[in-house]
PDB file of N, CA and C in Angstrom:
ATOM      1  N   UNK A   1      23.205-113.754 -20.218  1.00  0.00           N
ATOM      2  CA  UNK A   1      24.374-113.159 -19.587  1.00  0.00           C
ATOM      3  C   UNK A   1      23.933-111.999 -18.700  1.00  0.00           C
ATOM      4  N   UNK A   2      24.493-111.911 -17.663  1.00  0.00           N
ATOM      5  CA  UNK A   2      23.815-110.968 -16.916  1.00  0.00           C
ATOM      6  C   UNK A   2      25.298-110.133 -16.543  1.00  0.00           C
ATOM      7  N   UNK A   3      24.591-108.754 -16.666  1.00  0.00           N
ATOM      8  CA  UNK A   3      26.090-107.489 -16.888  1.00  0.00           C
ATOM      9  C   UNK A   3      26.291-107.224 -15.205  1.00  0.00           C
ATOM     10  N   UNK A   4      27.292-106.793 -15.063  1.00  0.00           N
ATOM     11  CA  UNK A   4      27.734-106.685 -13.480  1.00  0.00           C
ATOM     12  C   UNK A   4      28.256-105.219 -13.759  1.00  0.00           C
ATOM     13  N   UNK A   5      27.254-104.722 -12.488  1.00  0.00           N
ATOM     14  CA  UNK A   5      27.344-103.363 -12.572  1.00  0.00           C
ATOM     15  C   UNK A   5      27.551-102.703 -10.851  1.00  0.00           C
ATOM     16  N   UNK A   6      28.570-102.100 -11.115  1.00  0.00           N
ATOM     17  CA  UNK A   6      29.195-101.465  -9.643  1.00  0.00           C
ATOM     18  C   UNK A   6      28.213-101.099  -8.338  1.00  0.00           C
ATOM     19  N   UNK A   7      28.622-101.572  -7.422  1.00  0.00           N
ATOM     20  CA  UNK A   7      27.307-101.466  -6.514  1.00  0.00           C
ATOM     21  C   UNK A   7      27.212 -99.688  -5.742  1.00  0.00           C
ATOM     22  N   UNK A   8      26.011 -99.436  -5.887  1.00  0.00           N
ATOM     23  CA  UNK A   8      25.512 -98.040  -5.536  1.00  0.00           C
ATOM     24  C   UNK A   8      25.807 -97.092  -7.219  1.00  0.00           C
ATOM     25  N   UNK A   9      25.766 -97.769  -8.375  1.00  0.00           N
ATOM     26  CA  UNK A   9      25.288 -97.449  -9.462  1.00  0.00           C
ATOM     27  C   UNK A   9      24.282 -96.818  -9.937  1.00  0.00           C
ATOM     28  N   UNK A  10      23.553 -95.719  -9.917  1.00  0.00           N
ATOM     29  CA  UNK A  10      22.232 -95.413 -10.307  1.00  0.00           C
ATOM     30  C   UNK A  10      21.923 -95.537 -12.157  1.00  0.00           C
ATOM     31  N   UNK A  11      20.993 -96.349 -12.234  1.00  0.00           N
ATOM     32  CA  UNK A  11      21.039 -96.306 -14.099  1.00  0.00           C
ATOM     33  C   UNK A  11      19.716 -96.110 -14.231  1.00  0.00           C
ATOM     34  N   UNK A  12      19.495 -95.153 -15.258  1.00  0.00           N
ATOM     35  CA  UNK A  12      18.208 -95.165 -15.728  1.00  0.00           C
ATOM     36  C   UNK A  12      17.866 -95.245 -17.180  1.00  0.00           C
ATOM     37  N   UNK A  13      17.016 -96.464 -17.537  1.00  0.00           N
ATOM     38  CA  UNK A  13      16.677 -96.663 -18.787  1.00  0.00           C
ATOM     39  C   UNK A  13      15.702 -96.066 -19.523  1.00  0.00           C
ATOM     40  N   UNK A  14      16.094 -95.925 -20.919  1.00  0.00           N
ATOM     41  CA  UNK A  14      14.494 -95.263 -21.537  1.00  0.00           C
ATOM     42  C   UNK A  14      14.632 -96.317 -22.965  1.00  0.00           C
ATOM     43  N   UNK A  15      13.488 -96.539 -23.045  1.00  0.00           N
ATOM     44  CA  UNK A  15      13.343 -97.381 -24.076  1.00  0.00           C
ATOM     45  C   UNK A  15      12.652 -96.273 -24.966  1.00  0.00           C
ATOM     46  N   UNK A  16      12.816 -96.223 -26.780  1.00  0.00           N
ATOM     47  CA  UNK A  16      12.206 -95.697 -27.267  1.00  0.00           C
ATOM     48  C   UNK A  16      12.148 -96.971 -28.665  1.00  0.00           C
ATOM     49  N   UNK A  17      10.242 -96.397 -29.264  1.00  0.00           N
ATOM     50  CA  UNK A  17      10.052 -97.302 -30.403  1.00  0.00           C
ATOM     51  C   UNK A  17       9.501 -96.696 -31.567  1.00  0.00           C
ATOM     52  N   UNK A  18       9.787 -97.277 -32.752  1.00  0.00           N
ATOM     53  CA  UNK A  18       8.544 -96.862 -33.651  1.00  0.00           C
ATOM     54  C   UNK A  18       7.376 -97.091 -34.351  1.00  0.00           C
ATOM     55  N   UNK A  19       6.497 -95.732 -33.895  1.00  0.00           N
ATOM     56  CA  UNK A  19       5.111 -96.162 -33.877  1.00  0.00           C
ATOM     57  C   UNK A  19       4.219 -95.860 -35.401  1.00  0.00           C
ATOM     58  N   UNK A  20       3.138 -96.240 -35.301  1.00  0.00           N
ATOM     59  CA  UNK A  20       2.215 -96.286 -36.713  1.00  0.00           C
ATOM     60  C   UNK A  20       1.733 -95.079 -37.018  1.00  0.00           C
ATOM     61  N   UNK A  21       2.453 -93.660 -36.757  1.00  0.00           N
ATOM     62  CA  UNK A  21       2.220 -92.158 -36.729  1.00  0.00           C
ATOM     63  C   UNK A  21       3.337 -91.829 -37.450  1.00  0.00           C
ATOM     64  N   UNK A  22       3.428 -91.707 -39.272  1.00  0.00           N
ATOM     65  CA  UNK A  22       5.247 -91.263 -39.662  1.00  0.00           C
ATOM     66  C   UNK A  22       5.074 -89.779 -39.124  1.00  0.00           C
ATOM     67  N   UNK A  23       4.385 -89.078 -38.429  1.00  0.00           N
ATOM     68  CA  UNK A  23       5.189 -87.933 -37.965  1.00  0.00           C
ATOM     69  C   UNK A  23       5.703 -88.009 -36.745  1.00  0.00           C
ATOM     70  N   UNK A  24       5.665 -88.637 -35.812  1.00  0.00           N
ATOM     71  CA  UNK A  24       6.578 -89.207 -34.935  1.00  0.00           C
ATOM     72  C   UNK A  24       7.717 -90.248 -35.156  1.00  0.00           C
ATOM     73  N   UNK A  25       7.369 -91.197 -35.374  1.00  0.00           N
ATOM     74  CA  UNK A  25       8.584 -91.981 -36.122  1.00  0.00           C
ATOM     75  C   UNK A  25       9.099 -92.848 -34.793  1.00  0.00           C
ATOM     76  N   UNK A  26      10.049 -92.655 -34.811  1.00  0.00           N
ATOM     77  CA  UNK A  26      10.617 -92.847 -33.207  1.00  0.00           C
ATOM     78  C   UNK A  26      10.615 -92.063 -32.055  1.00  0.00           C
ATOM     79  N   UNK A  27       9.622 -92.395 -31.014  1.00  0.00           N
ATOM     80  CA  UNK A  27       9.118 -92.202 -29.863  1.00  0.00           C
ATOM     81  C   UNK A  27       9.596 -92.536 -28.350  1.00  0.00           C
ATOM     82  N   UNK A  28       9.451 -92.030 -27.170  1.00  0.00           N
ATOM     83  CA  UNK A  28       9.901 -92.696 -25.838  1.00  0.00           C
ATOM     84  C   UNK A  28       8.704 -93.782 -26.186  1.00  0.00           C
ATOM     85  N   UNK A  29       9.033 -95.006 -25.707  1.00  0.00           N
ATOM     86  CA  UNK A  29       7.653 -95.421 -25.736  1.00  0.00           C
ATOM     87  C   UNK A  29       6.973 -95.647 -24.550  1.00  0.00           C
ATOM     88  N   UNK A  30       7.249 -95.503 -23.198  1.00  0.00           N
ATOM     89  CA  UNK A  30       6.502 -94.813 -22.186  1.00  0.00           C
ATOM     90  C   UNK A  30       5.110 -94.138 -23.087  1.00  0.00           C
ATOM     91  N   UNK A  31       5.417 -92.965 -23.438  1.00  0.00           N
ATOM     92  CA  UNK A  31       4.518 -91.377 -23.918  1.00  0.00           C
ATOM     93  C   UNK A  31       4.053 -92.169 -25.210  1.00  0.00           C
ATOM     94  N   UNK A  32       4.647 -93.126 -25.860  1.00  0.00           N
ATOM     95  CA  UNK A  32       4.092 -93.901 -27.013  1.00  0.00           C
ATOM     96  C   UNK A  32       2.366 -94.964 -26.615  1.00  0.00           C
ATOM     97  N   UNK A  33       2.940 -95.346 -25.351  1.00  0.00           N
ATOM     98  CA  UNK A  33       1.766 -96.198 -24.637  1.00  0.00           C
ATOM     99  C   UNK A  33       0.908 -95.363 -24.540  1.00  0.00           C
ATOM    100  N   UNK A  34       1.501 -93.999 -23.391  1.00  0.00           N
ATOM    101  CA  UNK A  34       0.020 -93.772 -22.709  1.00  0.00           C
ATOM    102  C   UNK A  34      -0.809 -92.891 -24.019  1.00  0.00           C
ATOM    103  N   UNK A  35      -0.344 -92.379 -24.595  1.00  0.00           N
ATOM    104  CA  UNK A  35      -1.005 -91.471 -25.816  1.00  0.00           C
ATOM    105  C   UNK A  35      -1.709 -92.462 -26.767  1.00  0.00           C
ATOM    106  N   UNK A  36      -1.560 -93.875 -26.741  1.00  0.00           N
ATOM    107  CA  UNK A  36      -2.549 -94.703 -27.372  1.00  0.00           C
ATOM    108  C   UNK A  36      -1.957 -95.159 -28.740  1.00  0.00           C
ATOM    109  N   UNK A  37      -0.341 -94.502 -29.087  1.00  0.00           N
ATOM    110  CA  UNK A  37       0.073 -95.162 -30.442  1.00  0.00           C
ATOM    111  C   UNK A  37       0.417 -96.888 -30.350  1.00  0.00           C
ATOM    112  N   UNK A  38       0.094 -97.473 -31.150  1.00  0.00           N
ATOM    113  CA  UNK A  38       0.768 -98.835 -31.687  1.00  0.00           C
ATOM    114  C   UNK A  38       1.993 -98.662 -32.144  1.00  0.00           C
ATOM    115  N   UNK A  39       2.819 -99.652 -31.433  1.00  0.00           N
ATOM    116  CA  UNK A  39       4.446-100.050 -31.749  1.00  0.00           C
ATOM    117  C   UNK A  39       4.102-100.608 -33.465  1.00  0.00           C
ATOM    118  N   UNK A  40       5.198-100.311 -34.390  1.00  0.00           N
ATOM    119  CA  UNK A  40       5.632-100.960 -35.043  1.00  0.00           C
ATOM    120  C   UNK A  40       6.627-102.206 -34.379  1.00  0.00           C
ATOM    121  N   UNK A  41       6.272-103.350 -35.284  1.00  0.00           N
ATOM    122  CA  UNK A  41       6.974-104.767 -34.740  1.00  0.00           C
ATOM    123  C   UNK A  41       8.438-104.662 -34.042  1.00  0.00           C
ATOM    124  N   UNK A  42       9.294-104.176 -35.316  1.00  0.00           N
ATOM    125  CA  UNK A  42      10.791-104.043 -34.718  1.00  0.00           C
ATOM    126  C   UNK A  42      11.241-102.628 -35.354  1.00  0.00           C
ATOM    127  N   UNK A  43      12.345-102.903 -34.535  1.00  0.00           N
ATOM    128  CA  UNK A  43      13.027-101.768 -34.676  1.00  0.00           C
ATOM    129  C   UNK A  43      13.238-100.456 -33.325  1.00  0.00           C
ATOM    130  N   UNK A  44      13.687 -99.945 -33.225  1.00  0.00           N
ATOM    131  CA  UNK A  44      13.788 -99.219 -31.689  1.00  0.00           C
ATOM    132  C   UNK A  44      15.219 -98.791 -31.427  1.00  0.00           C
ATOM    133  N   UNK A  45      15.540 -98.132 -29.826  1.00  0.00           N
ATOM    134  CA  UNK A  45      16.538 -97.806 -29.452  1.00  0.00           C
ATOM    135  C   UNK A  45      16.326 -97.551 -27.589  1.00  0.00           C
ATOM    136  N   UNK A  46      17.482 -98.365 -27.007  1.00  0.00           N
ATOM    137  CA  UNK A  46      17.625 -97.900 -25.902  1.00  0.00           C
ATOM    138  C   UNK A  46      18.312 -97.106 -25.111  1.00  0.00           C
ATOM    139  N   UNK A  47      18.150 -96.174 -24.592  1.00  0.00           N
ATOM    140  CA  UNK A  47      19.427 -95.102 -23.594  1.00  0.00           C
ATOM    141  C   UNK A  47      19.672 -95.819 -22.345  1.00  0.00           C
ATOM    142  N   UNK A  48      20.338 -95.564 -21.813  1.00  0.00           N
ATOM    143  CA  UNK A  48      21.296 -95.915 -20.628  1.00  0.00           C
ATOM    144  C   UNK A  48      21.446 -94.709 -19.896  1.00  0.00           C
ATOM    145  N   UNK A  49      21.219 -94.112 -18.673  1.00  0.00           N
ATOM    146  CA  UNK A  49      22.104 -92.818 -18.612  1.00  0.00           C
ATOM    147  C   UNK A  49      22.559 -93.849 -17.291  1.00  0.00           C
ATOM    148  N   UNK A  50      23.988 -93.786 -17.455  1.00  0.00           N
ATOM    149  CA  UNK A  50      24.818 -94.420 -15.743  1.00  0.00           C
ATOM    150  C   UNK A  50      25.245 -93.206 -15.134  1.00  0.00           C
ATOM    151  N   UNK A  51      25.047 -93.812 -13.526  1.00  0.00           N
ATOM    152  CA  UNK A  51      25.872 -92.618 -12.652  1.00  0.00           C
ATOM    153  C   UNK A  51      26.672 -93.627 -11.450  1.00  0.00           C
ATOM    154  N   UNK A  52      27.716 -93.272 -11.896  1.00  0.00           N
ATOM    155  CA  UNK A  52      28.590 -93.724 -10.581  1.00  0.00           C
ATOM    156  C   UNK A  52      28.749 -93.247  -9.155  1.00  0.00           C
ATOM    157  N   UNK A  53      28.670 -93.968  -8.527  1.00  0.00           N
ATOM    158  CA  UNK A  53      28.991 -93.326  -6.785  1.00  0.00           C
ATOM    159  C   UNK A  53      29.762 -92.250  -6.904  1.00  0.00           C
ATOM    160  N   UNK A  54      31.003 -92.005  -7.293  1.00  0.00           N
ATOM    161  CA  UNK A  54      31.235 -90.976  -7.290  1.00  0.00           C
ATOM    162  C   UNK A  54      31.424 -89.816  -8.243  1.00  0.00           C
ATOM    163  N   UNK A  55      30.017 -89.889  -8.860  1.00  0.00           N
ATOM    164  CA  UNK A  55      29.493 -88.881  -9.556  1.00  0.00           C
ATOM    165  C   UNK A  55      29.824 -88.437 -11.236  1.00  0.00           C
ATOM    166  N   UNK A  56      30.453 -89.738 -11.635  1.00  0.00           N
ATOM    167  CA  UNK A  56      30.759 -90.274 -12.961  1.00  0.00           C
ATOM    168  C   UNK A  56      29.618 -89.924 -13.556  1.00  0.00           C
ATOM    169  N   UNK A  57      29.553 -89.743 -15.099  1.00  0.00           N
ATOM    170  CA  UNK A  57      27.889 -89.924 -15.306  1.00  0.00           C
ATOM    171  C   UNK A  57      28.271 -90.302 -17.135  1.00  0.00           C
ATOM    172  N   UNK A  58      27.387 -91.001 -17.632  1.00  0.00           N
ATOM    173  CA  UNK A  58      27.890 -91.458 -18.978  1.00  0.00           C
ATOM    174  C   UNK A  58      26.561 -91.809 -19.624  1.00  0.00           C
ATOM    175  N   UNK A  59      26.399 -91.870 -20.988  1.00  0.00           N
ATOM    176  CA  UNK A  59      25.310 -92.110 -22.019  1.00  0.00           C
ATOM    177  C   UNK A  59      25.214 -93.734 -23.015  1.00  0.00           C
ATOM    178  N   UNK A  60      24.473 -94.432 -22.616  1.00  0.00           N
ATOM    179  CA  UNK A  60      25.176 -95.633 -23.361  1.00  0.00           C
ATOM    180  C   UNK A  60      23.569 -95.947 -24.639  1.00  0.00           C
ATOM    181  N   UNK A  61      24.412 -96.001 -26.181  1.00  0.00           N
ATOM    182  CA  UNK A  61      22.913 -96.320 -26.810  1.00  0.00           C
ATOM    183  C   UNK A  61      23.285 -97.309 -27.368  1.00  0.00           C
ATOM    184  N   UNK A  62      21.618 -98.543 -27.758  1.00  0.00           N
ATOM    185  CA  UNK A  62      21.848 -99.763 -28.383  1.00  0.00           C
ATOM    186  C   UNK A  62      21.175 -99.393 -29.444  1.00  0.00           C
ATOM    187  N   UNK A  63      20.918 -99.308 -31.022  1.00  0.00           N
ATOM    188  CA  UNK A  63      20.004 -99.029 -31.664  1.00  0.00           C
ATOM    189  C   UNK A  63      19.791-100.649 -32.230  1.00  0.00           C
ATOM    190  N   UNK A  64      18.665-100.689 -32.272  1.00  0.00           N
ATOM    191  CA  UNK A  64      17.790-101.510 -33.606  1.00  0.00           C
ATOM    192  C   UNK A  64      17.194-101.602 -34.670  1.00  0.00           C
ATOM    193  N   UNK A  65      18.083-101.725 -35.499  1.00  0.00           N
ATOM    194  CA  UNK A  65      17.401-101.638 -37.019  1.00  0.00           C
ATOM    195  C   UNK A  65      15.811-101.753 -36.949  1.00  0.00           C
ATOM    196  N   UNK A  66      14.798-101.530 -37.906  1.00  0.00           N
ATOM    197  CA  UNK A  66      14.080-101.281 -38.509  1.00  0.00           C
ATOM    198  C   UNK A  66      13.666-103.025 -39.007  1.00  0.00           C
ATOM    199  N   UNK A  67      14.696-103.983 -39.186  1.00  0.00           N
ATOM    200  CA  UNK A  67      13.906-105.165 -39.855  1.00  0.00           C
ATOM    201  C   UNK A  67      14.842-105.970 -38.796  1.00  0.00           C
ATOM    202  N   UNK A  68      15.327-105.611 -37.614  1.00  0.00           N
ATOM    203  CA  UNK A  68      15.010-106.529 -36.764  1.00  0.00           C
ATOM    204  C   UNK A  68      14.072-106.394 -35.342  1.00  0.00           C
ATOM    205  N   UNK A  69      13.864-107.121 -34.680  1.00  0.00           N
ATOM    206  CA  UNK A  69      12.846-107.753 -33.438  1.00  0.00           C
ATOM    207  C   UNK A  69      13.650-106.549 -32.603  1.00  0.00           C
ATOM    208  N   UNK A  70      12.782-106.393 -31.810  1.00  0.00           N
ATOM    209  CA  UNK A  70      12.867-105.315 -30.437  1.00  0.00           C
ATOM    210  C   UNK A  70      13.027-106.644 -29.502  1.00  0.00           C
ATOM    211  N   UNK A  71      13.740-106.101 -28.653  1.00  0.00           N
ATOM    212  CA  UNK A  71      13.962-106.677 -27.473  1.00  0.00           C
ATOM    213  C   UNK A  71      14.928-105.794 -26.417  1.00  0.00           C
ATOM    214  N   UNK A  72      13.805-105.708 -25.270  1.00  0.00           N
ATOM    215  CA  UNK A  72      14.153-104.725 -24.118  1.00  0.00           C
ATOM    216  C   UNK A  72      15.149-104.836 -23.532  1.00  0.00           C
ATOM    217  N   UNK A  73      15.543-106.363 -22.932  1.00  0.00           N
ATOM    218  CA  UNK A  73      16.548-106.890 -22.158  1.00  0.00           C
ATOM    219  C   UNK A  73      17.855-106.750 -22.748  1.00  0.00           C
ATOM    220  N   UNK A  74      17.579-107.063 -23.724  1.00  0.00           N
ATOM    221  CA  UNK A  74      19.067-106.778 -24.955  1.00  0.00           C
ATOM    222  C   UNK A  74      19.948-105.248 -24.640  1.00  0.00           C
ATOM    223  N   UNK A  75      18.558-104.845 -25.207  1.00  0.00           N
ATOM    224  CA  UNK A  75      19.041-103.437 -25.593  1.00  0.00           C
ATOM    225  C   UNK A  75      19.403-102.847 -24.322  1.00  0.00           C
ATOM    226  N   UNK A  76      18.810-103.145 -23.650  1.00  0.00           N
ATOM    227  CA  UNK A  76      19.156-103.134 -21.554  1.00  0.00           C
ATOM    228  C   UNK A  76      21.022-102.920 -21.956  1.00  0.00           C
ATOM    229  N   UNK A  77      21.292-104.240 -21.846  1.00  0.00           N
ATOM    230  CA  UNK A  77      22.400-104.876 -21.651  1.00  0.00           C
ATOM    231  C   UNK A  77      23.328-104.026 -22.174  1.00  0.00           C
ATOM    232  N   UNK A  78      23.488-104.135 -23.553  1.00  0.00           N
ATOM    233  CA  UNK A  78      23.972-103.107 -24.653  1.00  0.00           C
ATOM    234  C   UNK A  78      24.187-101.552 -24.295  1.00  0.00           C
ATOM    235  N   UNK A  79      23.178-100.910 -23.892  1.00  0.00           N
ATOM    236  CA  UNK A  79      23.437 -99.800 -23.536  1.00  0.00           C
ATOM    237  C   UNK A  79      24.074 -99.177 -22.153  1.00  0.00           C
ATOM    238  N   UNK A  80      23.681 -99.936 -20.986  1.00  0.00           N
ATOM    239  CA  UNK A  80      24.562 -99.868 -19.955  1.00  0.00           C
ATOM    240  C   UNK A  80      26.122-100.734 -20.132  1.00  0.00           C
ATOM    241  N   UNK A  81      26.445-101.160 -21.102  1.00  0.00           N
ATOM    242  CA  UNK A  81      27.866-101.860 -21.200  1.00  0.00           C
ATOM    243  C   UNK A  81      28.462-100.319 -21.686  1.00  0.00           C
ATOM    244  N   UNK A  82      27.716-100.426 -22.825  1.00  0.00           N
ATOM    245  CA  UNK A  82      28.654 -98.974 -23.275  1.00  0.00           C
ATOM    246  C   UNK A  82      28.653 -97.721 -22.541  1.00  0.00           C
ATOM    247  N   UNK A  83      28.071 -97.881 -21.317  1.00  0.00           N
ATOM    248  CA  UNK A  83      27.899 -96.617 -20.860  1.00  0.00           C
ATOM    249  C   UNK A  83      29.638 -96.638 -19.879  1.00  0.00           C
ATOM    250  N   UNK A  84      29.050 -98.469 -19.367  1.00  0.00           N
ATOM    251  CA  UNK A  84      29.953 -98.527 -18.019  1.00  0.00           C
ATOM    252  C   UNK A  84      31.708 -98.333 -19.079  1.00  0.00           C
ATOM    253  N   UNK A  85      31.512 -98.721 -20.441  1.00  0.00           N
ATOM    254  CA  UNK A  85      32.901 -98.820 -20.973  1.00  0.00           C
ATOM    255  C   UNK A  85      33.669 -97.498 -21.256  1.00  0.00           C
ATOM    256  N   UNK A  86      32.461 -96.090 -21.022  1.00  0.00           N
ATOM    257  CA  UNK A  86      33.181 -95.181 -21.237  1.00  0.00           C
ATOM    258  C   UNK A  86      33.693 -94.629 -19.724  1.00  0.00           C
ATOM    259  N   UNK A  87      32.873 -95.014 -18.502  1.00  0.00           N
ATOM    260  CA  UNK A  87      33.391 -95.003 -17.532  1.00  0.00           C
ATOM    261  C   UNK A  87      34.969 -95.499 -17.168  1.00  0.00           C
ATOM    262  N   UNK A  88      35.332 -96.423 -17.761  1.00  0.00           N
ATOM    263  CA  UNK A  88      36.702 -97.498 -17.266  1.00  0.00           C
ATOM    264  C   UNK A  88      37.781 -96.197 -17.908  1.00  0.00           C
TER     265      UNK A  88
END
């Protein structure tokens, strides 16, 4: 399913995961890569920040349990829906 999102929308995603360090736990995982930690399998969370053309701006999060599969695109989806739903 592909989400339809208002044209001249700016969205920016951050994916965060958790890594094999319990004093971090959950991480951006950008700063998770380059610092050299290993992802744990599943589990994670994605942000959304939306900005509307005219200067709307909203927070959308997908979380993922701990004993299920990560998946980026998902959590994509998920978090810009809820962002655009607090927009409406």
């Amino acid at each position: 399913m592909r989400l339809e999102v208002p044209e001249g929308t700016e969205v920016f995603i951050r994916h965060y995961r958790y890594v094999d360090d319990e004093t971090y736990g959950l991480m951006p995982a950008k700063v998770a890569r380059e610092a050299g930690y290993k992802f744990i399998g599943k589990g994670g969370m994605t942000e959304a920040n939306v900005k509307l053309p005219d200067g709307r701006k909203a927070i959308g999060l997908a979380v993922c349990r701990q004993n299920e599969a990560f998946n980026k695109k998902i959590g994509r989806n998920i978090a810009v829906g809820r962002a655009l739903k607090q927009l409406k």
